[in-house]
C-alpha atoms as a PDB file:
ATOM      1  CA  UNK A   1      -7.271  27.129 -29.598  1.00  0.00           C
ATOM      2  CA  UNK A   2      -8.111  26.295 -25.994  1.00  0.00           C
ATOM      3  CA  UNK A   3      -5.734  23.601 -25.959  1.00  0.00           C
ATOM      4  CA  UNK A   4      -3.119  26.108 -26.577  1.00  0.00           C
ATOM      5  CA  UNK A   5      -4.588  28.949 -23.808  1.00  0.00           C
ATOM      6  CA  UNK A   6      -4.525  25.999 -21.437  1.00  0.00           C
ATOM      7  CA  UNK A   7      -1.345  24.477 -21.365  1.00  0.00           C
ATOM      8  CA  UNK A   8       0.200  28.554 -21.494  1.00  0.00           C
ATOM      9  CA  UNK A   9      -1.941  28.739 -17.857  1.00  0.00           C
ATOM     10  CA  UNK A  10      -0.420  25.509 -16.586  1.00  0.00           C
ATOM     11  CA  UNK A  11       3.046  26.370 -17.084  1.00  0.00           C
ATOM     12  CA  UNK A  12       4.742  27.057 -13.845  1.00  0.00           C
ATOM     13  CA  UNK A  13       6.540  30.193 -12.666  1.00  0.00           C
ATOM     14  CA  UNK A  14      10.318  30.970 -13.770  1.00  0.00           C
ATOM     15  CA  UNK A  15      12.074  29.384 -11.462  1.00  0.00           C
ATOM     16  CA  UNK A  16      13.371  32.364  -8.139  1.00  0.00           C
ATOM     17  CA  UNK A  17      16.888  32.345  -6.847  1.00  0.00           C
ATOM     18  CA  UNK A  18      16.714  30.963  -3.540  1.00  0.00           C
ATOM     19  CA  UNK A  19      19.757  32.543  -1.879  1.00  0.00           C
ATOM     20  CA  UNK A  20      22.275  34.954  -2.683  1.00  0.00           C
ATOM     21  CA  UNK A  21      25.372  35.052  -4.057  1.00  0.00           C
ATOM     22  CA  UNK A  22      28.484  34.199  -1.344  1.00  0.00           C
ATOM     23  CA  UNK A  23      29.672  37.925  -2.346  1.00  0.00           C
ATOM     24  CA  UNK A  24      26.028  39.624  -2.054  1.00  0.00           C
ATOM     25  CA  UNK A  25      26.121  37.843   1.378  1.00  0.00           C
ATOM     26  CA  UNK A  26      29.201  39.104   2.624  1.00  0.00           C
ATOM     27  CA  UNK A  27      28.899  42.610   2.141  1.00  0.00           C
ATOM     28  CA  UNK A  28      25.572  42.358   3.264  1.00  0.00           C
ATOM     29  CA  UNK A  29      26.750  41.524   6.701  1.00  0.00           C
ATOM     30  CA  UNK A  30      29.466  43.861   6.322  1.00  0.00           C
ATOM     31  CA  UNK A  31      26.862  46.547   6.140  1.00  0.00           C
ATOM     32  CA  UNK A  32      24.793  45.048   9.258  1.00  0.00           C
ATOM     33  CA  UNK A  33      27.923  44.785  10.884  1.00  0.00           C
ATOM     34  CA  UNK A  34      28.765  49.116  10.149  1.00  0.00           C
ATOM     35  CA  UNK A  35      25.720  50.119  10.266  1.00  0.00           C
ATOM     36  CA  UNK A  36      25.005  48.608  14.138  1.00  0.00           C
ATOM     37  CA  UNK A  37      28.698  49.494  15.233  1.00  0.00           C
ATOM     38  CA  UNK A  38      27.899  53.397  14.011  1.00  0.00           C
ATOM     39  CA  UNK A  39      24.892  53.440  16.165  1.00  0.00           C
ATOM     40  CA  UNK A  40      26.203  51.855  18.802  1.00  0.00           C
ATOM     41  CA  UNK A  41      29.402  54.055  19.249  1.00  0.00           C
ATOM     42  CA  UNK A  42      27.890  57.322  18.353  1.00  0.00           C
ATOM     43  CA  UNK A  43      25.589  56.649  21.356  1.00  0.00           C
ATOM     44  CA  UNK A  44      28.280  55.421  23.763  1.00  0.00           C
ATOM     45  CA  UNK A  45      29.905  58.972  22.492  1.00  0.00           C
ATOM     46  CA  UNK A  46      27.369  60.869  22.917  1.00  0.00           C
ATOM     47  CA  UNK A  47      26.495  59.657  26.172  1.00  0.00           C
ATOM     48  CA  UNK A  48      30.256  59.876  27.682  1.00  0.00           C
ATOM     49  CA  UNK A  49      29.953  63.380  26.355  1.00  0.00           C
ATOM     50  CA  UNK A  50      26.651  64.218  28.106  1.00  0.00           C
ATOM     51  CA  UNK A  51      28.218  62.508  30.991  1.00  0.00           C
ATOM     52  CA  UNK A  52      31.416  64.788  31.171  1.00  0.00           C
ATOM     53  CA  UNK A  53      29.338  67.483  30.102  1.00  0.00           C
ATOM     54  CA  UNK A  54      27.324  67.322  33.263  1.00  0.00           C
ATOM     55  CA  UNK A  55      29.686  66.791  35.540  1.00  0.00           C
ATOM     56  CA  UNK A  56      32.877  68.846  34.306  1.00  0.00           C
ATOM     57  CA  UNK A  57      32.091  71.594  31.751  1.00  0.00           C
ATOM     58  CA  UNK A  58      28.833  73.139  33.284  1.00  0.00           C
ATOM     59  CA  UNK A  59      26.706  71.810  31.175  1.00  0.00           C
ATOM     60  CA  UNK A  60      27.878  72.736  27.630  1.00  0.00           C
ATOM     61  CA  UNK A  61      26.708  71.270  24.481  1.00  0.00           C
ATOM     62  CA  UNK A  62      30.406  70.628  22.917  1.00  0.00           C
ATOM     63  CA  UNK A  63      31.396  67.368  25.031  1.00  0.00           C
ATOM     64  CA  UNK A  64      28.118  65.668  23.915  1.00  0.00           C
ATOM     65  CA  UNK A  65      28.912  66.601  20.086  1.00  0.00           C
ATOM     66  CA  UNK A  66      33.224  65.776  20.390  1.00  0.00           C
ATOM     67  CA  UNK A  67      31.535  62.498  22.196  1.00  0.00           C
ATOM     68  CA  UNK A  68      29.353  61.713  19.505  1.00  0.00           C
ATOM     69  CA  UNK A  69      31.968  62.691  16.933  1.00  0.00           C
ATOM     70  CA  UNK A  70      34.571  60.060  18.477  1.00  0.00           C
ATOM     71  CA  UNK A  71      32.181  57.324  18.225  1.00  0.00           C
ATOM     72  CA  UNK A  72      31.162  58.284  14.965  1.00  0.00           C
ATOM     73  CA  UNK A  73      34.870  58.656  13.664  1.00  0.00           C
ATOM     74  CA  UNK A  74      35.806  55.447  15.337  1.00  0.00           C
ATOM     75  CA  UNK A  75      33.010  53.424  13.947  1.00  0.00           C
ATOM     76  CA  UNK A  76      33.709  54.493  10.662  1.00  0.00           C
ATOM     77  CA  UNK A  77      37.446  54.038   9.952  1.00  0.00           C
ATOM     78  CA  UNK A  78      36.402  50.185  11.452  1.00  0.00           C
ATOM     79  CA  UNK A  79      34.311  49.885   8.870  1.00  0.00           C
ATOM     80  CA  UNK A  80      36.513  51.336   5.827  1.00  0.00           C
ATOM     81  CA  UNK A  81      38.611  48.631   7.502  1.00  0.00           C
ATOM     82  CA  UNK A  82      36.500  45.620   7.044  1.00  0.00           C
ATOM     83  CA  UNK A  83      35.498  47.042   3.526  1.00  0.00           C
ATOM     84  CA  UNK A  84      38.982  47.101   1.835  1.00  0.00           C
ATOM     85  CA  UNK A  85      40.047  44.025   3.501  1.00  0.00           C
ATOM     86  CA  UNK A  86      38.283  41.882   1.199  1.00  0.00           C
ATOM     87  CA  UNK A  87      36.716  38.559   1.996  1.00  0.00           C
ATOM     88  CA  UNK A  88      37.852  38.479   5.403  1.00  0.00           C
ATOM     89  CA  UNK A  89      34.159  38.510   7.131  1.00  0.00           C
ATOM     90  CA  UNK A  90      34.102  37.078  10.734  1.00  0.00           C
ATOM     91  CA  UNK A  91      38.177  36.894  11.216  1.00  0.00           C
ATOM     92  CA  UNK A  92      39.187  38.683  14.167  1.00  0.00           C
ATOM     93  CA  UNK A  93      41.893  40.783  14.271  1.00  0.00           C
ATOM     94  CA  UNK A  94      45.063  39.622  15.835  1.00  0.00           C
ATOM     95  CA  UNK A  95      44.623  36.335  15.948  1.00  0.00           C
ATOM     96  CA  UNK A  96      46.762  33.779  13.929  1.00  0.00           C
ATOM     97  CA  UNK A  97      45.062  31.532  11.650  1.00  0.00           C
ATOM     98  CA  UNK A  98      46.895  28.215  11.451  1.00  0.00           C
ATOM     99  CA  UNK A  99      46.038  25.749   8.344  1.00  0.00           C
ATOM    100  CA  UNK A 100      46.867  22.163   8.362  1.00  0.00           C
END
């Protein structure tokens, strides 16, 4: 009986995948890559907006919101981009990719 109990505590642990799948990997960085270009551009918007707000509209609230809107909306049609565009990750747009 305690032969049995200890070779059961010697057995090592199920093996644990050490990376992830190609595809896990890719939208991962997809995600990174959205999720950094939405805050990024919202604040750029939002700032321009504060910025025009100050100076040209006497201080209303409605540039800093169409601002942060823009950057928002911009952000996010990139992003529905790179997501229906398939396995393209780090290819950047417009340039020609010539194979031998």
């Amino acid at each position: 009986m305690s032969s049995t109990t200890s070779t059961a505590s010697q057995s090592s642990p199920p093996a644990v995948r050490q990376s992830k799948p190609a595809s896990e990997a890719l939208l991962n960085e997809k995600w990174d890559h959205a999720i950094s270009s939405m805050l990024i551009r919202s604040t750029l918007g939002l700032s321009f907006g504060v910025i025009f707000s100050v100076l040209l509209f006497k201080r209303r609230a409605w540039p800093a919101w169409v601002g942060l809107g823009f950057g928002a909306g911009r952000s996010w049609e990139e992003a529905d981009a790179a997501f229906k565009r398939g396995d393209t990750a780090n290819r950047k747009e417009g340039l020609r990719v010539v194979r031998p």
